[in-house]
Every structure is written in C-alpha cells, then in structure tokens.
N, C-alpha and C. Protein backbone atom coordinates (compact mmCIF):
# COMPACT_ATOMS: atom_id res chain seq x y z
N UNK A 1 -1.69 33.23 -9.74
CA UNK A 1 -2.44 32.01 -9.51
C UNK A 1 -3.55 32.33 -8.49
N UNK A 2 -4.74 31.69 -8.94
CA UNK A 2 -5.41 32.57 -8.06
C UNK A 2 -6.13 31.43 -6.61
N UNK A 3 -6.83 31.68 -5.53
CA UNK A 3 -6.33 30.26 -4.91
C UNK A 3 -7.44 29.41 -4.67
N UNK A 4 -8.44 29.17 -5.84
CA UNK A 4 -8.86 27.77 -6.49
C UNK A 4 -7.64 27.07 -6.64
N UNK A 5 -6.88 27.74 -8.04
CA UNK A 5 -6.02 26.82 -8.31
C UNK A 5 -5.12 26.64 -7.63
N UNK A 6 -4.55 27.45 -6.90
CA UNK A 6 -3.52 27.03 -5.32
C UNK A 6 -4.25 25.49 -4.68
N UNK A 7 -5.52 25.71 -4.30
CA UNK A 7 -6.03 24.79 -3.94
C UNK A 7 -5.89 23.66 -4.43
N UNK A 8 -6.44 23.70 -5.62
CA UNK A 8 -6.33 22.62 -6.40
C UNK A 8 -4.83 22.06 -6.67
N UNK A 9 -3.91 22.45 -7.00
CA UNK A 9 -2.78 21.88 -7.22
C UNK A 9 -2.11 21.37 -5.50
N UNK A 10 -2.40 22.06 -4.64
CA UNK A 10 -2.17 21.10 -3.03
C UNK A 10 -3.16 19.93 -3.03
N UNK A 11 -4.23 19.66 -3.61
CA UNK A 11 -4.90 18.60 -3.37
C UNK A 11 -4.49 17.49 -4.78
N UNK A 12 -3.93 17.91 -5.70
CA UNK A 12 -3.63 17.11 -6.52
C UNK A 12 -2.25 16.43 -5.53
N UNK A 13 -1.33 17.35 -5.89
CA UNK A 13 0.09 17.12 -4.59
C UNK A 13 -0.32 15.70 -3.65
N UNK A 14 -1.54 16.23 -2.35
CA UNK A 14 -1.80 15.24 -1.83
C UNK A 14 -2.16 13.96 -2.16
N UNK A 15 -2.92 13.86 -3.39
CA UNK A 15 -3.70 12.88 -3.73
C UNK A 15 -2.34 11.98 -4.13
N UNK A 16 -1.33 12.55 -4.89
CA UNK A 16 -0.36 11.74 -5.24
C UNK A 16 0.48 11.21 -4.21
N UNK A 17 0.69 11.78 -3.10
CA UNK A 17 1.24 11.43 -1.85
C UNK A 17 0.20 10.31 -1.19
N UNK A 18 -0.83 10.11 -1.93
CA UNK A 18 -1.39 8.65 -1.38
C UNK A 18 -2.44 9.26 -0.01
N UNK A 19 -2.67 10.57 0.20
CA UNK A 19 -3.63 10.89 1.36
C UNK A 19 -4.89 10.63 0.97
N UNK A 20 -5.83 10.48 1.95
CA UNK A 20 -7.26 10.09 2.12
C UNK A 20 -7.69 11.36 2.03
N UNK A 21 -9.09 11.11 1.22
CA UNK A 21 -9.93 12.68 1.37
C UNK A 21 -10.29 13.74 2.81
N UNK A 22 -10.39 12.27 3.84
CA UNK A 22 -10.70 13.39 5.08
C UNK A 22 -8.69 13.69 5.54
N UNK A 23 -8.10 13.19 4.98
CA UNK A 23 -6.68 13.60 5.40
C UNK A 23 -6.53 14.93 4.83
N UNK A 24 -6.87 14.73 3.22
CA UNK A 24 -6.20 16.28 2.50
C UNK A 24 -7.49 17.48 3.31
N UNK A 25 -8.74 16.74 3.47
CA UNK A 25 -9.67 17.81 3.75
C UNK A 25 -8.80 18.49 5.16
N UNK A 26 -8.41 17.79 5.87
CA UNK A 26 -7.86 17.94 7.31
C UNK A 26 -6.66 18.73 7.47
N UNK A 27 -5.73 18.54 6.38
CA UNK A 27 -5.09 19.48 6.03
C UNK A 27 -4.99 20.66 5.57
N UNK A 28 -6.06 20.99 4.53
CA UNK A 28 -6.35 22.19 4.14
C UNK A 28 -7.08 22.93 5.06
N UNK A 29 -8.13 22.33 6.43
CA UNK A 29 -8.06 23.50 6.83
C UNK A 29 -7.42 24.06 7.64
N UNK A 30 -6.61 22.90 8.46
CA UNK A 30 -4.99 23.49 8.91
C UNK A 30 -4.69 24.70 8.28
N UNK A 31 -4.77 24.68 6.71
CA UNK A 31 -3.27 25.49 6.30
C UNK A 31 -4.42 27.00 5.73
N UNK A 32 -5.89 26.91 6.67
CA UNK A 32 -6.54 27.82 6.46
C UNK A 32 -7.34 28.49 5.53
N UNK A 33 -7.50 27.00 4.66
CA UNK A 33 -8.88 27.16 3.23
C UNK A 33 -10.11 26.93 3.64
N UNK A 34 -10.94 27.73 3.34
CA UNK A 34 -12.07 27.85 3.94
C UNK A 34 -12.63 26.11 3.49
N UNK A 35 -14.16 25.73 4.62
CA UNK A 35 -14.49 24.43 4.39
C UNK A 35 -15.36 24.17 3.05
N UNK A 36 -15.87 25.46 2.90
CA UNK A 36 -16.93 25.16 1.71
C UNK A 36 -16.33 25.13 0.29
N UNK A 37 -14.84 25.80 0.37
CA UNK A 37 -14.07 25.28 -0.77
C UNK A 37 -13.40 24.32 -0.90
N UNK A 38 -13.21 23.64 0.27
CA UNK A 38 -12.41 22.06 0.29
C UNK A 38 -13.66 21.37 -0.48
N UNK A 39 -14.43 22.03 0.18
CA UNK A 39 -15.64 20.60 0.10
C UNK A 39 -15.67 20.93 -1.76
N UNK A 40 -15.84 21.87 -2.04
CA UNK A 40 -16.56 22.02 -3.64
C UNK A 40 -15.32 20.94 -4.56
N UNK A 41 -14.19 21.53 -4.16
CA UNK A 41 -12.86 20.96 -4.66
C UNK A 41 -12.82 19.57 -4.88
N UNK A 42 -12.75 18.76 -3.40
CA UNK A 42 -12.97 17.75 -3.71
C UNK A 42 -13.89 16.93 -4.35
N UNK A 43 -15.49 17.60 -4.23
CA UNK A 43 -16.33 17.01 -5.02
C UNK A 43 -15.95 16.63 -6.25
N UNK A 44 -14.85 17.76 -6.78
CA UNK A 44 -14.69 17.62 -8.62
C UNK A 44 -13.71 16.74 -9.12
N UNK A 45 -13.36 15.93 -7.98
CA UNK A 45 -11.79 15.16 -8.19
C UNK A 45 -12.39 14.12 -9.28
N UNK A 46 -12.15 13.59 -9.66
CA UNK A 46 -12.31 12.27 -10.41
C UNK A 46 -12.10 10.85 -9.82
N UNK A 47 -13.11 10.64 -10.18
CA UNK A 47 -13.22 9.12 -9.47
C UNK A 47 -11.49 8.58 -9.77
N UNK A 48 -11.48 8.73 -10.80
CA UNK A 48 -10.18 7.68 -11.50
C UNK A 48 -8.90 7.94 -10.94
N UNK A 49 -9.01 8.85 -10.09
CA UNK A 49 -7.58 9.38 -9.29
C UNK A 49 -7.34 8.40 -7.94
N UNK A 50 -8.87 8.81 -7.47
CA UNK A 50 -8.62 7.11 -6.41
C UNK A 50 -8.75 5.67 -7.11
N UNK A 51 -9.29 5.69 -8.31
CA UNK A 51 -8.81 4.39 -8.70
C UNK A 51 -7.76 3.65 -8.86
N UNK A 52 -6.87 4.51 -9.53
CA UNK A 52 -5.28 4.85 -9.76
C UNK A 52 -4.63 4.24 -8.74
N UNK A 53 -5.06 5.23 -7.27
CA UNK A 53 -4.50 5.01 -5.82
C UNK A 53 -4.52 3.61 -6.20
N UNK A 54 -5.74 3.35 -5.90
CA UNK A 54 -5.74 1.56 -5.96
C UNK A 54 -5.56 0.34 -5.94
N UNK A 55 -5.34 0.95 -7.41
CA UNK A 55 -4.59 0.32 -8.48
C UNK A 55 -2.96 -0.44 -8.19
N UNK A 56 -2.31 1.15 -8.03
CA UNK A 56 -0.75 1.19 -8.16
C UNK A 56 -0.86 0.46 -6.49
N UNK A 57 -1.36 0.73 -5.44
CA UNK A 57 -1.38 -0.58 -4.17
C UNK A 57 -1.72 -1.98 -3.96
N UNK A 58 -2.42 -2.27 -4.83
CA UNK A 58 -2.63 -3.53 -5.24
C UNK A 58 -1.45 -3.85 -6.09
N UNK A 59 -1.04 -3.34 -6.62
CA UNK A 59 0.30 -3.37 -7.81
C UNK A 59 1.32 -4.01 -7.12
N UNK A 60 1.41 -3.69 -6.09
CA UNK A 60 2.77 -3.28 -4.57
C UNK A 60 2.34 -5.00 -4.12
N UNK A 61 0.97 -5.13 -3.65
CA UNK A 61 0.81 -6.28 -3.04
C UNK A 61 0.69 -7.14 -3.39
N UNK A 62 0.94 -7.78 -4.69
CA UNK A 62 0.25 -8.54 -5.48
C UNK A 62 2.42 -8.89 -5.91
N UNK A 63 3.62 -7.95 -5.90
CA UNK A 63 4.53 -8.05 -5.79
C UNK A 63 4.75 -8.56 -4.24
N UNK A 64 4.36 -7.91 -3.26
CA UNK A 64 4.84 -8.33 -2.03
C UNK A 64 4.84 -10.14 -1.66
N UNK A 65 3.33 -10.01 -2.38
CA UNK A 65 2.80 -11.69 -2.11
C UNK A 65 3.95 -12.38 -3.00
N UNK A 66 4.59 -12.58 -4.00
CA UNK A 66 4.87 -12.94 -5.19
C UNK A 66 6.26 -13.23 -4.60
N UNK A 67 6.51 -12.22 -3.69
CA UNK A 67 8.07 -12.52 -2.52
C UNK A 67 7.99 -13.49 -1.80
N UNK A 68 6.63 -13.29 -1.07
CA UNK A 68 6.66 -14.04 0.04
C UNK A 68 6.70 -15.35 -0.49
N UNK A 69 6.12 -16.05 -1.55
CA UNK A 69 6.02 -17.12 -2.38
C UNK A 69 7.49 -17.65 -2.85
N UNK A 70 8.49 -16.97 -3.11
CA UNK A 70 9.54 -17.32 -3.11
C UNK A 70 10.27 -17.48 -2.15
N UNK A 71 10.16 -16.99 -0.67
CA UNK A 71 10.42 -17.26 0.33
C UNK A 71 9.85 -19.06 0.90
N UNK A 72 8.39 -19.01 0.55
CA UNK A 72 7.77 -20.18 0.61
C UNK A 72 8.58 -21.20 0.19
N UNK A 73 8.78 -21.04 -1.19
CA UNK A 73 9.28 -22.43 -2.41
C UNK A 73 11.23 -22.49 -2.08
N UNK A 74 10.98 -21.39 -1.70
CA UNK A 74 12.61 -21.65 -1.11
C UNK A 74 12.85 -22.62 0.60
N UNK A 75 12.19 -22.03 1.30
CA UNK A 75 12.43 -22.76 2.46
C UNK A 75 11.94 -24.03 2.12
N UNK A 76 11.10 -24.23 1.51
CA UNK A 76 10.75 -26.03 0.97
C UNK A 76 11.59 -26.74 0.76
N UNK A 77 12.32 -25.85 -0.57
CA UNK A 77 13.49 -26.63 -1.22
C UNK A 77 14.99 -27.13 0.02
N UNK A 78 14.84 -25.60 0.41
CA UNK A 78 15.64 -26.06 1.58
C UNK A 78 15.45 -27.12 2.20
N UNK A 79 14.52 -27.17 3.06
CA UNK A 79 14.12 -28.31 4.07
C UNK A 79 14.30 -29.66 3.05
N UNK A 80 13.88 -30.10 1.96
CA UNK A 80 13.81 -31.68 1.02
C UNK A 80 15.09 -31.54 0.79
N UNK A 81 16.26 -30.63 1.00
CA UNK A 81 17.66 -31.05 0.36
C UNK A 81 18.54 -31.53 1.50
N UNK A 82 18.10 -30.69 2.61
CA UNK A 82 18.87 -31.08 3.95
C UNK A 82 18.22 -31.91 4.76
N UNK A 83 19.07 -32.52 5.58
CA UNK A 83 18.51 -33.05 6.75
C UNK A 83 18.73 -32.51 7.70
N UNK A 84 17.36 -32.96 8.56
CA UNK A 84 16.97 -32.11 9.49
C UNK A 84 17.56 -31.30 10.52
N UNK A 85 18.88 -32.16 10.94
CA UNK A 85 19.75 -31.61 11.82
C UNK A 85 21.28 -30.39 10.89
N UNK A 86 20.45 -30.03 10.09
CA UNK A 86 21.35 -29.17 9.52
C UNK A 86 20.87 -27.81 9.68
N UNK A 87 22.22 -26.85 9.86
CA UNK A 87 21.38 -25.30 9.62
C UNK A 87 20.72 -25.26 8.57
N UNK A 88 20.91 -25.53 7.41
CA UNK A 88 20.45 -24.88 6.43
C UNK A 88 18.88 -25.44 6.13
N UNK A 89 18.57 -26.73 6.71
CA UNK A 89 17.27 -27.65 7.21
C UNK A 89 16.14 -26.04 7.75
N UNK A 90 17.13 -25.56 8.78
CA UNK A 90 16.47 -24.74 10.03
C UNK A 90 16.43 -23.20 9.03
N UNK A 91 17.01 -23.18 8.17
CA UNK A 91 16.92 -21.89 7.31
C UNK A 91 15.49 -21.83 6.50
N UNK A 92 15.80 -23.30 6.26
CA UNK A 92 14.33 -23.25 5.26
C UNK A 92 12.91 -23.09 6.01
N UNK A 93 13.08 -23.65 7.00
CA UNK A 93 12.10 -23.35 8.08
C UNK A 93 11.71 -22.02 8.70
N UNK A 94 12.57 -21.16 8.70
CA UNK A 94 12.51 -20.23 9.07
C UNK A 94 11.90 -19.27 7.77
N UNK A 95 12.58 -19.38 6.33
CA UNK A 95 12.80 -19.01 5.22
C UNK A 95 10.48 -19.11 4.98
N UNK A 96 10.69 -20.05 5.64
CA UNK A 96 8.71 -20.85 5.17
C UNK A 96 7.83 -19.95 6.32
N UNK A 97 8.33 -20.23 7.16
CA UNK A 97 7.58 -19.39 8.11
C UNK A 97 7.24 -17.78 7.99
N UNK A 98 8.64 -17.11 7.48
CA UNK A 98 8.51 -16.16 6.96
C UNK A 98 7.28 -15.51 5.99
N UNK A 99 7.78 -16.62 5.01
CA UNK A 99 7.04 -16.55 3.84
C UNK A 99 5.67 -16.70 3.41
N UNK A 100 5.26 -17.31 5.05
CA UNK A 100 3.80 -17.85 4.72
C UNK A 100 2.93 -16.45 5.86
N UNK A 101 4.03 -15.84 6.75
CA UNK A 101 3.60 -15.10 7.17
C UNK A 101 3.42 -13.73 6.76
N UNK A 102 4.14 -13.70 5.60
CA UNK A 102 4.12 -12.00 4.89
C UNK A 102 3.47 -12.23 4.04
N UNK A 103 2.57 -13.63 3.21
CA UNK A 103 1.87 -13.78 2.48
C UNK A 103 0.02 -13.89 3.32
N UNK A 104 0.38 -14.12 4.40
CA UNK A 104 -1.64 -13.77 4.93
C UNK A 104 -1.30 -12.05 5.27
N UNK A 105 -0.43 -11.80 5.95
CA UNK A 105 -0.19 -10.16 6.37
C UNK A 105 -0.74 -9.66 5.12
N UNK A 106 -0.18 -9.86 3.74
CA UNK A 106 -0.89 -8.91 2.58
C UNK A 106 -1.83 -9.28 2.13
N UNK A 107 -2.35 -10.78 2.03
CA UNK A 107 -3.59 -10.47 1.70
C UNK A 107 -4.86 -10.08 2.57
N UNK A 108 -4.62 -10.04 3.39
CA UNK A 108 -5.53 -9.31 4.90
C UNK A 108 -5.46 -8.38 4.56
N UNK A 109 -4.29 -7.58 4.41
CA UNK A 109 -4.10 -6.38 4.30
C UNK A 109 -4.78 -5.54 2.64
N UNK A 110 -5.15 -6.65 1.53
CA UNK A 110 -5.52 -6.15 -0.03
C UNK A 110 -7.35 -6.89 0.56
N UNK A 111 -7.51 -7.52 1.75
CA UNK A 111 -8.84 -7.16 2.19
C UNK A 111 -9.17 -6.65 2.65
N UNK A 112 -8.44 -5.54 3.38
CA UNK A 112 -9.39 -4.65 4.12
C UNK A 112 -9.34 -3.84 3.15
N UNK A 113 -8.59 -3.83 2.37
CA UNK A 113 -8.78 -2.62 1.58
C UNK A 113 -9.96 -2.95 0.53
C-alpha cells in the first residue's frame, strides 16, 4: 500500500468518526504526513461525505427533538389528570420542563450548525 493510499484510507477512517477537516488535517500531521499532501488529499474528498456528516446529525436531532416532545405532551397530560398537590402533578412539571428544555438545547444546537 503505498502512502497516498495509507493516507487516504486514515482520512476516510476520520471522516467517518465525524472529525472536522482542520481536526483530520491536525492529526495527520501529528502522525507525520507531510502538509502538502494533507492538503492535496483533502481537496479531493467529496463534497457528499460532509453532506452525509450532516445529514445523519440532523437525523439524531430531529429524533432528539421528537423526545423531548414526548416529554412535553407527557408532563401536560400529567399535570390535567392530577391535582396539583399530587406527586405525580409535580412529575409532569418537571417531565415539561425537561422537555421544553432539551427541545431549545437542540434546536440551537441544529442552528449553529
């Protein structure tokens, strides 16, 4: 194997491990590949590999939110079945709070991205 393709198959590796270009670049020259072959390397990646990335993270958050929403519709239900001085009143409350808070956390989080 000669070590283009060494190269290349550690930067595929990385890319699937979800690293950033200046991460894998940062790594390779750690592990002592010269810069002008990181650089050529990565030029040739394909767009569609970070699309992918993307993709499959938005995938994740778009489930995460979809939790938190059932956390939401649950502590609701909770709270309209009990009264107030009940634990299970204080579950749903908690259950909502939760839920409304892991639902701005990700979408903040699918905006910065």
């Amino acid at each position: 194997m000669t070590n283009t393709q060494k190269l290349r198959r550690e930067i595929d590796q990385q890319i699937e491990a979800g690293f950033s270009r200046d991460q894998i670049r940062q790594h390779l020259l750690a592990r002592q590949y010269a810069a002008d072959e990181i650089d050529k390397a990565l030029k040739q990646l394909p767009s569609a590999a970070a699309a992918g990335r993307r993709s499959s993270s938005t995938g994740v958050s778009i489930v995460s939110i979809l939790i938190s929403l059932y956390f939401i519709i649950t502590g609701l239900v909770k709270m309209s079945k009990y009264p107030s001085d009940s634990p299970l009143y204080t579950w749903g409350v908690i259950l909502l709070l939760a839920g409304t808070a892991g639902a701005i956390w990700k979408i903040s989080e699918m905006i910065r991205k």
